[in-house]
Protein backbone atom coordinates (compact mmCIF):
# COMPACT_ATOMS: atom_id res chain seq x y z
CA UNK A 1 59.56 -222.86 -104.31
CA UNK A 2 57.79 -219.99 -102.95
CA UNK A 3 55.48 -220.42 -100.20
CA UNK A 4 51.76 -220.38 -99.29
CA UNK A 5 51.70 -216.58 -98.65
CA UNK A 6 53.31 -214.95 -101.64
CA UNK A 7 53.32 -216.04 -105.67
CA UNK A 8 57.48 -215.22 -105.45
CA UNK A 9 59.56 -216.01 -108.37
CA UNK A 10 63.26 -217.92 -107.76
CA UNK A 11 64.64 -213.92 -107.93
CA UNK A 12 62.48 -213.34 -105.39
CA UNK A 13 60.04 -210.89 -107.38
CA UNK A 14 56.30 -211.13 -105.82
CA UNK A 15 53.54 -211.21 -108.02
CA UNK A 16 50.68 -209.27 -106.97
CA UNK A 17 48.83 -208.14 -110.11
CA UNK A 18 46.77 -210.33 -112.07
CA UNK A 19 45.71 -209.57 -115.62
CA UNK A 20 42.82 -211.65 -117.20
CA UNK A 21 42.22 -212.13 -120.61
CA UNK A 22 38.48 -212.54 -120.51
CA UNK A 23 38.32 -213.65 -124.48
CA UNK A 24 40.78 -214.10 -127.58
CA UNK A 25 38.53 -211.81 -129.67
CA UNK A 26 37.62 -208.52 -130.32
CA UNK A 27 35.78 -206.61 -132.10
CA UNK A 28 38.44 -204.66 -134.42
CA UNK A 29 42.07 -206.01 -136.32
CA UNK A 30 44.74 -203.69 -135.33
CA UNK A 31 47.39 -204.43 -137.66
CA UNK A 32 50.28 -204.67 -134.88
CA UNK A 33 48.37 -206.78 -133.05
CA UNK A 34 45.94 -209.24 -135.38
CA UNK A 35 46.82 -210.75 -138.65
CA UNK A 36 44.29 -209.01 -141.26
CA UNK A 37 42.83 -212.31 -141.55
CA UNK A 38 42.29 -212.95 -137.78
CA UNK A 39 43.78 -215.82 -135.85
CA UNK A 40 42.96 -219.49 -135.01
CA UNK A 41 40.66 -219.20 -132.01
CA UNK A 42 40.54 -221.68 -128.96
CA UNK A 43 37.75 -223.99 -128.82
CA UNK A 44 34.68 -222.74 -126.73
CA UNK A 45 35.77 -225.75 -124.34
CA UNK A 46 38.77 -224.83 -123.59
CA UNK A 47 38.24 -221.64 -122.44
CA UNK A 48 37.04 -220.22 -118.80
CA UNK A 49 33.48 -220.29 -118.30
CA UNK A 50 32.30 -217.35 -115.99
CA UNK A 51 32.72 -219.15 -112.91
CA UNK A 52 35.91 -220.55 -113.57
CA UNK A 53 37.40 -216.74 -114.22
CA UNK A 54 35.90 -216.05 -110.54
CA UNK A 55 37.04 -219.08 -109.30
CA UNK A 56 40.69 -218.97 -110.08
CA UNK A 57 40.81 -215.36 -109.38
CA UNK A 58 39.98 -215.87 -105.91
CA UNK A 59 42.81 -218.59 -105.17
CA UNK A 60 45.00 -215.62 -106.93
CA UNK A 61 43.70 -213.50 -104.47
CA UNK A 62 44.29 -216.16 -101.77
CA UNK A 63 47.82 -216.28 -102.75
CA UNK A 64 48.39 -212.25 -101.84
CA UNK A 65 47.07 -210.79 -105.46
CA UNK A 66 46.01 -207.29 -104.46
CA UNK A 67 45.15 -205.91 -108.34
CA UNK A 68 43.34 -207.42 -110.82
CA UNK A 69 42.91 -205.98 -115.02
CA UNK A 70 40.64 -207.48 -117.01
CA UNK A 71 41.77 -207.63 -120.79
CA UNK A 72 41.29 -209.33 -124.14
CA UNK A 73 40.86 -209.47 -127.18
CA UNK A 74 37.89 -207.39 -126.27
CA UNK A 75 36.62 -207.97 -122.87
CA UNK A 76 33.49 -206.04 -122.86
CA UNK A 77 32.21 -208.64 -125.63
CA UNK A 78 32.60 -211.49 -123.16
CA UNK A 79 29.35 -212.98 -122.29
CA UNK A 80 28.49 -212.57 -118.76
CA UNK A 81 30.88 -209.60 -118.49
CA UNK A 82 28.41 -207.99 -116.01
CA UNK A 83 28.47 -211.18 -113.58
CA UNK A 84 32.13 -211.16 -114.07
CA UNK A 85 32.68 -207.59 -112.96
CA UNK A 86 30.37 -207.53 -109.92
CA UNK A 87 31.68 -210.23 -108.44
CA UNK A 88 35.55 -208.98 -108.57
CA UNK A 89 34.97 -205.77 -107.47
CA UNK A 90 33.33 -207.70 -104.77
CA UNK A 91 36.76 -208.87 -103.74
CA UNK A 92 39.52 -207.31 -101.83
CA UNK A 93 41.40 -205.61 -104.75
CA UNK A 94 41.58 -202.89 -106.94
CA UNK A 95 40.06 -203.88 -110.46
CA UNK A 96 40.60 -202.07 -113.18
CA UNK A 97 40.13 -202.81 -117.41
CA UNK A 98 41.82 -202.47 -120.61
CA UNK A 99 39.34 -202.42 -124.03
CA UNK A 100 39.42 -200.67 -126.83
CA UNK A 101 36.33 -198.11 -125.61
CA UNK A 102 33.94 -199.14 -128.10
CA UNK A 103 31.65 -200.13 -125.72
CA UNK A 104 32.16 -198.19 -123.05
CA UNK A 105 29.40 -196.74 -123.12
CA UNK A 106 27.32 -199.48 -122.13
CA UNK A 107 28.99 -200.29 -119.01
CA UNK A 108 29.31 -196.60 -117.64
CA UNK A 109 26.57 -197.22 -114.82
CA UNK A 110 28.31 -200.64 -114.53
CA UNK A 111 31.53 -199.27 -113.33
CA UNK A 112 29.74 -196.27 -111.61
CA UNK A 113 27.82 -198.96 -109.30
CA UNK A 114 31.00 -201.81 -108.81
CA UNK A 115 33.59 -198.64 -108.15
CA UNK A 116 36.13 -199.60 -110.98
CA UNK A 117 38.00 -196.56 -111.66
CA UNK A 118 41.19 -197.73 -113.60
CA UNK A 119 39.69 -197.54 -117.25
CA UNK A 120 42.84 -197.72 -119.76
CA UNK A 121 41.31 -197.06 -123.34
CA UNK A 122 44.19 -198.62 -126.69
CA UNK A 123 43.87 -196.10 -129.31
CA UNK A 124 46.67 -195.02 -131.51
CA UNK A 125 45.66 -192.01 -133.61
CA UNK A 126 43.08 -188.72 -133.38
CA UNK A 127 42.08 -189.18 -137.12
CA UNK A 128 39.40 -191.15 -138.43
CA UNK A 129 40.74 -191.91 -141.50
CA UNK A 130 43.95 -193.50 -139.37
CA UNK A 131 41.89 -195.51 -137.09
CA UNK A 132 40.03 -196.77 -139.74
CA UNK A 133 43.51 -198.23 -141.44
CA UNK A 134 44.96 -199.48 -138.35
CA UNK A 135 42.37 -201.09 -137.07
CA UNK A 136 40.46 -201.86 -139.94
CA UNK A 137 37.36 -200.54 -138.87
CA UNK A 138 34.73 -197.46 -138.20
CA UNK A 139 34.15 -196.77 -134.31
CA UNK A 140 36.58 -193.57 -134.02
CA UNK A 141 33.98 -191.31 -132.89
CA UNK A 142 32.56 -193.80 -130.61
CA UNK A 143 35.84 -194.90 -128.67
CA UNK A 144 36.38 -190.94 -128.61
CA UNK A 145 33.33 -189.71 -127.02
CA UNK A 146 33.41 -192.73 -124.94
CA UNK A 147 36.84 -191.22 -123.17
CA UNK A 148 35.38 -187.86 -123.11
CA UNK A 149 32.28 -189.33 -120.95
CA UNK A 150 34.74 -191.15 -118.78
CA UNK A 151 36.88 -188.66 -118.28
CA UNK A 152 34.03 -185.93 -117.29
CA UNK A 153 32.94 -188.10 -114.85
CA UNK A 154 36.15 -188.32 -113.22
CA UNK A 155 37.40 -191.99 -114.05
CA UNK A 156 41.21 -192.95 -114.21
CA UNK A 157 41.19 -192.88 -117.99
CA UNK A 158 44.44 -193.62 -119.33
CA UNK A 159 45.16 -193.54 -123.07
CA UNK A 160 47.43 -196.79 -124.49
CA UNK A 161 49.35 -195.67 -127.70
CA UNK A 162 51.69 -198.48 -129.58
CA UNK A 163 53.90 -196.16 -130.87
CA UNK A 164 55.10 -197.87 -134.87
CA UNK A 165 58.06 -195.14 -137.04
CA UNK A 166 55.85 -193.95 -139.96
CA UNK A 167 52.36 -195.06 -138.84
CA UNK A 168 51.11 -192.89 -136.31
CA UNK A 169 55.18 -191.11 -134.55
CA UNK A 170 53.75 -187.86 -136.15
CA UNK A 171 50.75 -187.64 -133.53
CA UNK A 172 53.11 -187.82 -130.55
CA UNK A 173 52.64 -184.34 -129.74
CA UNK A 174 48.67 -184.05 -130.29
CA UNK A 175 48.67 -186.94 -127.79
CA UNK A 176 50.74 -185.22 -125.58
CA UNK A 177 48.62 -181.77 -126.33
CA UNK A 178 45.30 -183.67 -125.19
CA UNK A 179 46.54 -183.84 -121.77
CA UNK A 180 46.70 -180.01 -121.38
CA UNK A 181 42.59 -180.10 -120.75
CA UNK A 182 41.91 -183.66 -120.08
CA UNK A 183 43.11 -185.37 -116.71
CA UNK A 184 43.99 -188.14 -118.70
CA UNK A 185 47.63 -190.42 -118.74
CA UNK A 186 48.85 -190.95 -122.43
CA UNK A 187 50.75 -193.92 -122.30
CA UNK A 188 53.05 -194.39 -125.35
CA UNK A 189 54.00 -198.12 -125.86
CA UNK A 190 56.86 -198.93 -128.23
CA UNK A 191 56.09 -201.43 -130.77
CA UNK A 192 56.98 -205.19 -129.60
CA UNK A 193 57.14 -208.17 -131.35
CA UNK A 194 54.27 -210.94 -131.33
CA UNK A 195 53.47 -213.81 -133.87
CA UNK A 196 51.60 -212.51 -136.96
CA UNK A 197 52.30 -208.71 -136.58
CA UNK A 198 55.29 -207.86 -139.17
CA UNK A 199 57.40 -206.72 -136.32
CA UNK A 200 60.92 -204.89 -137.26
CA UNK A 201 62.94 -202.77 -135.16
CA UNK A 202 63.18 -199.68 -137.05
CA UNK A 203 59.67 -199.20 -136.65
CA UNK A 204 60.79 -198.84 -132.84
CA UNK A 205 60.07 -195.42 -131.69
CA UNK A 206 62.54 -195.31 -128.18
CA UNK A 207 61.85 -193.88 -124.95
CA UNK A 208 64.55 -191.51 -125.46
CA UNK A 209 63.12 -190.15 -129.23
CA UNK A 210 59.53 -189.69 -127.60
CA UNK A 211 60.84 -187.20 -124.58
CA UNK A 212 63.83 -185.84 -127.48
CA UNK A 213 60.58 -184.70 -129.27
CA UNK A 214 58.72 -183.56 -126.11
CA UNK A 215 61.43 -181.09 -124.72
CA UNK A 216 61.85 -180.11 -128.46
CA UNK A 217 58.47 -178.73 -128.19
CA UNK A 218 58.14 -177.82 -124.70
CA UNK A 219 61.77 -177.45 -123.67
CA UNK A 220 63.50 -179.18 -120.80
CA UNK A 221 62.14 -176.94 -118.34
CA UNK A 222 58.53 -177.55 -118.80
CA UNK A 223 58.77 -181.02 -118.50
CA UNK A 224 58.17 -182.26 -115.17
CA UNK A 225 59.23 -185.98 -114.59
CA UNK A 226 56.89 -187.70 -112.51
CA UNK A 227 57.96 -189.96 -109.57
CA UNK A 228 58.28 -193.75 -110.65
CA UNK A 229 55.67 -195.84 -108.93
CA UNK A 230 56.18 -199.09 -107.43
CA UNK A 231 56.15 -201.68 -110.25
CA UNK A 232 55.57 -199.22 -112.49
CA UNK A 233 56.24 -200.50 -116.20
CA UNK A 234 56.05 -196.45 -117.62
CA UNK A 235 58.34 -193.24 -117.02
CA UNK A 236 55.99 -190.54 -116.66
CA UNK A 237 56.27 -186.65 -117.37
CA UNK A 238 53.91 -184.20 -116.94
CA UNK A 239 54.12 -180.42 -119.18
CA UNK A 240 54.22 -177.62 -116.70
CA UNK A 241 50.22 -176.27 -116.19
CA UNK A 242 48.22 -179.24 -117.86
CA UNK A 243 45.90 -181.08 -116.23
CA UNK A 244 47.25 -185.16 -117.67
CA UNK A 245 50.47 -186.70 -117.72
CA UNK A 246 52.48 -188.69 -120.55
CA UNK A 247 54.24 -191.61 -120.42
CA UNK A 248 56.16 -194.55 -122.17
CA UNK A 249 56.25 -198.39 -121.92
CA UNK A 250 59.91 -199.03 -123.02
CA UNK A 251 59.78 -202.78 -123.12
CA UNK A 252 61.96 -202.83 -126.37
CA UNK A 253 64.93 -200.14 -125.48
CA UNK A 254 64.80 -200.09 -121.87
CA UNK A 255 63.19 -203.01 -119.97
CA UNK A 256 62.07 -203.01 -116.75
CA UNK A 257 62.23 -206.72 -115.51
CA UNK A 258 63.53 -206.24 -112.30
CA UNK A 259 60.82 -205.08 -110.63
CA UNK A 260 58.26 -207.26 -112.81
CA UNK A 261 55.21 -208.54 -110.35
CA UNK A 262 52.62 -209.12 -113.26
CA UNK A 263 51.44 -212.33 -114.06
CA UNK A 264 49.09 -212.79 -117.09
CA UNK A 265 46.22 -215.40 -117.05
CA UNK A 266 44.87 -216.20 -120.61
CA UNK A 267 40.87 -216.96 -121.70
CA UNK A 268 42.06 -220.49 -122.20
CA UNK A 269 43.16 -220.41 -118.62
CA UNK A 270 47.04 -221.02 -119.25
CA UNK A 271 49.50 -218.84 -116.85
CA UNK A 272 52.11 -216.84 -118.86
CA UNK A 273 54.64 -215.54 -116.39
CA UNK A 274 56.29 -213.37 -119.19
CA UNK A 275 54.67 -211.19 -122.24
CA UNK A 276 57.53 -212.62 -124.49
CA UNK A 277 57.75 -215.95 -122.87
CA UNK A 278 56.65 -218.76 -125.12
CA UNK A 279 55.87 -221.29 -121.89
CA UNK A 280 52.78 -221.94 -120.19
CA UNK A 281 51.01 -223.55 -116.96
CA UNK A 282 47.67 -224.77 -117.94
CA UNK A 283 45.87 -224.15 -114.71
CA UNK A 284 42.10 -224.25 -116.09
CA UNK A 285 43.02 -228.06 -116.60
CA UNK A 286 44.59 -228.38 -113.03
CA UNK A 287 41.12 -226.45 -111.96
CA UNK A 288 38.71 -228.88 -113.38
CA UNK A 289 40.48 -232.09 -112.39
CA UNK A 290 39.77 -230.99 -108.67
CA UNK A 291 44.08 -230.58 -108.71
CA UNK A 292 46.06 -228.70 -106.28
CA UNK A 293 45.48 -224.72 -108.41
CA UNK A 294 47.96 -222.94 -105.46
CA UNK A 295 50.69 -225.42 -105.82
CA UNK A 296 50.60 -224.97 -110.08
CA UNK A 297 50.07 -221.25 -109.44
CA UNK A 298 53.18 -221.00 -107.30
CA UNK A 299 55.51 -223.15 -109.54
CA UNK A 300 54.25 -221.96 -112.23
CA UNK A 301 55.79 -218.28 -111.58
CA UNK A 302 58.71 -219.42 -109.61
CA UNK A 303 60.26 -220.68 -112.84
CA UNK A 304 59.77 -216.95 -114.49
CA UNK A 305 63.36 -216.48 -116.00
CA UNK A 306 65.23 -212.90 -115.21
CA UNK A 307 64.62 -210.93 -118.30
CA UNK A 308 61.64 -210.92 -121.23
CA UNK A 309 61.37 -215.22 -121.05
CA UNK A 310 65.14 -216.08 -121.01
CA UNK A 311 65.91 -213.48 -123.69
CA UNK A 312 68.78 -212.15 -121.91
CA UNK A 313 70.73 -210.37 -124.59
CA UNK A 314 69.48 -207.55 -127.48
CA UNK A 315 70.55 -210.09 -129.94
CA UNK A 316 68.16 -212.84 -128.55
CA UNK A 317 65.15 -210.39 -128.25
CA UNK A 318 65.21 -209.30 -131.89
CA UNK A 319 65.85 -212.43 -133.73
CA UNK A 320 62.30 -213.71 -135.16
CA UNK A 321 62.20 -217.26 -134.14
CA UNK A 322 62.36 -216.19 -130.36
CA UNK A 323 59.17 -214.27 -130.70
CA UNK A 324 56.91 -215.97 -133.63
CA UNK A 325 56.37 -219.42 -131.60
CA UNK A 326 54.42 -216.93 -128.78
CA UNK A 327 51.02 -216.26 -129.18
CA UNK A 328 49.85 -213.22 -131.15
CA UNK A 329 48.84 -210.06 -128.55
CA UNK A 330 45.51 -210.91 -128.78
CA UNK A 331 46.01 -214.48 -128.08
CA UNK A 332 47.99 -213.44 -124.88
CA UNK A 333 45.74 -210.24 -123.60
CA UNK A 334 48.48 -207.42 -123.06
């Protein structure tokens, strides 16, 4: 079942990047990803304290962990985010952060000072009035002169866009056109199925219909693919003379489980080996009963099935009662 140097699953896939949600809220409703009336919250107990988030990282890092994201719900609302942040970056890893830029702002000096670069930013439109329906709320200037700042100052910013037929497809291409004088990596994320967030598959926009629209625009020539990166869950392109890149998460038409070394730790402390997999490994509980963490950490992942939580076929993956006994994306932390 593993061993002591490597979190290995039984395909023999090492896990070496650790994402942390730091809290099951946030601070807006995205309609893909939060029921308009919210969702049922953990109790305070049951979720990591400060310490415990530091505490279990490190026996992650122990166990060969080499990158580290912090995530949500929001996790620049978590109290003691600061703390939290120092004393990561004071490990041997590169740390990094997905939120929804709000707050950015607050924590530029933060990052400055602790040396985390990797700062990926969710939004989905570049209209007001769009942001304000998807995500049910008014920060759209904010969370855009928040990337501006961070991208001026020379941080990894990269852009996560869920990509949902007849919401926001028709922006594609000013997405795309932002990266012509912004170093920044648009990542477009087809739409995926969680609890709560009226999932269907026509509102799937593929890999292949995002770069079909791209070379419509730019034409074949002009678009440069990018080399794959190691564990990389995007194809990325660049257009001939800008200064980003583009991208797409394909987790719906083309899945990339083979090379999967991500395991996700949520704010209630629970391992999920798999976005789409509806079991968990309560390690905060192992943790505070003074239990063996490594040994629950390494079985834990060794039982990861081969593809999206056992799903192995299409048919599986798109038939509701597979997906809407997981938690909602919020619930989980991306």
């Amino acid at each position: 079942m593993g061993n002591s140097k490597y979190i290995t699953d039984q395909f023999g896939r090492i896990h070496n990047y650790l994402r942390i949600s730091l809290t099951e809220r946030c601070n807006l409703r995205c309609t893909y990803c939060m029921p308009a009336e919210g969702i049922e919250l953990s109790d305070k107990e049951s979720l990591m304290s400060h310490e415990e988030v530091i505490a279990i990282a490190k026996t992650f890092v122990d166990l060969g962990v080499k990158k580290v994201r912090l995530t949500g719900g929001e996790p620049l609302i978590k109290k003691n985010i600061e703390k939290i942040v120092r004393e990561l970056a004071a490990l041997s890893i590169n740390l990094g952060i997905t939120t929804n830029g709000i707050l950015l702002d607050n924590y530029f000096d933060l990052f400055k000072e602790t040396g985390v670069k990797d700062i990926n930013i969710s939004l989905d439109t570049l209209s007001r009035e769009s942001f304000n329906n998807i995500t049910r709320r008014d920060y759209f200037e904010r969370v855009m002169n928040n990337i501006n700042l961070y991208e001026a100052n020379g941080f990894n910013v990269k852009i996560n866009n869920v990509i949902i037929k007849g919401l926001n497809d028709h922006e594609m291409l000013d997405f795309i056109e932002l990266t012509k004088e912004k170093n920044i990596a648009i990542r477009f994320i087809e739409f995926m199925p969680f609890d709560g967030n009226n999932w269907d598959n026509k509102k799937v926009v593929s890999l292949k219909q995002i770069t079909d629209a791209a070379e419509h625009k730019y034409s074949k020539e002009n678009i440069i693919k990018l080399p794959s990166k190691k564990n990389g869950t995007a194809k990325n392109f660049q257009i001939k003379g800008y200064k980003g890149s583009f991208g797409v998460i394909s987790t719906v038409s083309n899945p990339f489980c083979d090379s999967c070394n991500r395991i996700r730790l949520t704010a209630n402390g629970r391992i999920k080996n798999c976005l789409f997999s509806s079991g968990e490994t309560d390690l905060l509980s192992v943790y505070r009963k003074g239990e063996n963490l490594k040994e629950a950490i390494l079985e834990g992942i060794y039982n990861k099935k081969a593809v999206r939580g056992g799903m192995t076929e299409d048919v599986q993956f798109f038939d509701e009662k597979n997906y809407n006994q997981n938690r909602s994306m919020t619930a989980i932390g991306g």
